[in-house]
Protein backbone atom coordinates (compact mmCIF):
# COMPACT_ATOMS: atom_id res chain seq x y z
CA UNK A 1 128.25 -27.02 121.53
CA UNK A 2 129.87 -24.43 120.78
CA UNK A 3 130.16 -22.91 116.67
CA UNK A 4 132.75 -20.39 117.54
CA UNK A 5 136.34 -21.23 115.35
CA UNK A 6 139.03 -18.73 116.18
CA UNK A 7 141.02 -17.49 113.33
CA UNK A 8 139.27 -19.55 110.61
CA UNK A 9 138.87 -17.96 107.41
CA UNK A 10 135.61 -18.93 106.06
CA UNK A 11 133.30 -18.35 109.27
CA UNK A 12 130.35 -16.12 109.00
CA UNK A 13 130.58 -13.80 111.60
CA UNK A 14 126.94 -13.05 110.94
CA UNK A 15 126.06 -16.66 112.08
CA UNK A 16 128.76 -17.05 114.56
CA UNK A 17 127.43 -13.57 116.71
CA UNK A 18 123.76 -15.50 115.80
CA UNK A 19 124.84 -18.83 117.26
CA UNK A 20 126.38 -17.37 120.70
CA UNK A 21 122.70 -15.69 121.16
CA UNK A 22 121.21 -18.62 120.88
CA UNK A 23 122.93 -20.32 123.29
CA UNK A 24 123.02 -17.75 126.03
CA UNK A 25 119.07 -17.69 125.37
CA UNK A 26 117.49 -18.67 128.70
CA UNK A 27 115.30 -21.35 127.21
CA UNK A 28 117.76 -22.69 125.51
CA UNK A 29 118.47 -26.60 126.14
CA UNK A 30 121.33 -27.05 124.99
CA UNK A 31 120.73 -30.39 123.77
CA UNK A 32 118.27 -31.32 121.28
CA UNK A 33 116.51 -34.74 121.96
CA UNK A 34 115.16 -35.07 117.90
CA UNK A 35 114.88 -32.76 114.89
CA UNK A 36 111.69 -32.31 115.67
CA UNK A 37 112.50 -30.90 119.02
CA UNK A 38 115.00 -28.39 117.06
CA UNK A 39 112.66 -27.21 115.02
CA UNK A 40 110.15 -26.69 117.32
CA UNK A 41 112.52 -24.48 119.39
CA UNK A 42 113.90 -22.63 116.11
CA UNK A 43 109.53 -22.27 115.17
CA UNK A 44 109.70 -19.27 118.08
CA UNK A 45 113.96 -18.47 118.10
CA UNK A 46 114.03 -16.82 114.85
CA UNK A 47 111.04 -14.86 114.93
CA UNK A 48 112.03 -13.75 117.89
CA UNK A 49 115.73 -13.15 116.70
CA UNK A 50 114.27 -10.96 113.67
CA UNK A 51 111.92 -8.92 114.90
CA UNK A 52 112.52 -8.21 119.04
CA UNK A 53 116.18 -9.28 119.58
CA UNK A 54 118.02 -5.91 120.00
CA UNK A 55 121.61 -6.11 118.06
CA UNK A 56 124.13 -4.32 118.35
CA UNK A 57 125.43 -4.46 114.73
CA UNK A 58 122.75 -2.84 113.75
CA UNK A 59 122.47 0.10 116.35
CA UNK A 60 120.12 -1.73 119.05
CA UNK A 61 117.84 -2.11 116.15
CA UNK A 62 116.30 -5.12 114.74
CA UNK A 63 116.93 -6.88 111.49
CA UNK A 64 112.98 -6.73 110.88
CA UNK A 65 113.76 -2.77 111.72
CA UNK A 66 116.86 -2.60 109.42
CA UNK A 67 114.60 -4.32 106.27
CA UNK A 68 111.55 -2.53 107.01
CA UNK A 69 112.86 0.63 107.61
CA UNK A 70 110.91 1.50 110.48
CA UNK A 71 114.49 2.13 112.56
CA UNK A 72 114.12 5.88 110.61
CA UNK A 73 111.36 6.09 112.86
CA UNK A 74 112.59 4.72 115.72
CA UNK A 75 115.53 6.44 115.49
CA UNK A 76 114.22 9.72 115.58
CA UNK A 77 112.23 9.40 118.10
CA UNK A 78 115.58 8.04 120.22
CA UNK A 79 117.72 10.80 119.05
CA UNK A 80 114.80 13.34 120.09
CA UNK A 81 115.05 11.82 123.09
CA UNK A 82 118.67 12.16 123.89
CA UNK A 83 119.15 16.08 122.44
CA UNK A 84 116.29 16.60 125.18
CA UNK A 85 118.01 15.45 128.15
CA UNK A 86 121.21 16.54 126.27
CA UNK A 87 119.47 20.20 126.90
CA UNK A 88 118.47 19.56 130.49
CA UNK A 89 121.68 18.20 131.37
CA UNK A 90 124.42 18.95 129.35
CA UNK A 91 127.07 18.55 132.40
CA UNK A 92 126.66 15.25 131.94
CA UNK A 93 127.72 14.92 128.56
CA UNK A 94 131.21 15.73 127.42
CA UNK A 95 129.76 17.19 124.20
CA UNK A 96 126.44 16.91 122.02
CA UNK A 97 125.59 13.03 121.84
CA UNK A 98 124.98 11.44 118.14
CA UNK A 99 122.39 8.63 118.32
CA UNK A 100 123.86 6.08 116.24
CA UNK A 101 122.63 4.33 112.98
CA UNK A 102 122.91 0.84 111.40
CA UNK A 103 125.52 1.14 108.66
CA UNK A 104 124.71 1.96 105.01
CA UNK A 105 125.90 -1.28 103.56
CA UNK A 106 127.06 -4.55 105.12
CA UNK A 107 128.20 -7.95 104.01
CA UNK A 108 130.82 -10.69 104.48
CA UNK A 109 134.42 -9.79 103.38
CA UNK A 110 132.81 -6.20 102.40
CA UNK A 111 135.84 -3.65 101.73
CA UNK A 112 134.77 0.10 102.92
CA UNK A 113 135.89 2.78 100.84
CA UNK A 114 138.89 4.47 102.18
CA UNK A 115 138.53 8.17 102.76
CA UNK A 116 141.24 10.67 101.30
């Protein structure tokens, strides 16, 4: 079922974007036959959801990489990366890429500064 409200006020878009993972999962079932069943499936979702699950809030990084701090590393070693084949092909690059990072500070209703 789906957890997605359109123009709703109070959603968490955190959970919401968490939610439509879940269900595109491929072991998903869709249907959960008992509690126990659910939580048997969520035992080996959200482990795998923190700590392998790619997002893209977060710059392809995990939330376990986010907390941690290991994405420093990580990213380095992907920005490395890209400057290098930057170098050794840099006609197919419109300019010098920037490897991107997870944002500073997030949260729910979370007003950026404005910029003057």
């Amino acid at each position: 079922m789906s957890h997605n409200r359109p123009y709703v006020s109070n959603d968490n878009p955190y959970s919401e974007s968490e939610f439509r993972t879940m269900k595109y999962r491929p072991d998903y079932p869709g249907v959960f036959d008992s509690l126990e069943d659910a939580r048997t499936f969520l035992r080996s979702y959200v482990p795998w959801y923190n700590t392998c699950h790619k997002h893209s809030g977060v710059a392809l990084f995990s939330p376990q990489d986010v907390f941690d701090g290991t994405w420093k590393t990580k990213h380095q070693r992907r920005d490395d990366a890209l400057q290098r084949y930057f170098d050794r092909h840099p006609e197919r690059f419109r300019g010098r890429p920037r490897t991107r990072k997870p944002a500073e500070v997030v949260g729910i209703n979370h007003r950026q500064e404005a910029t003057v």
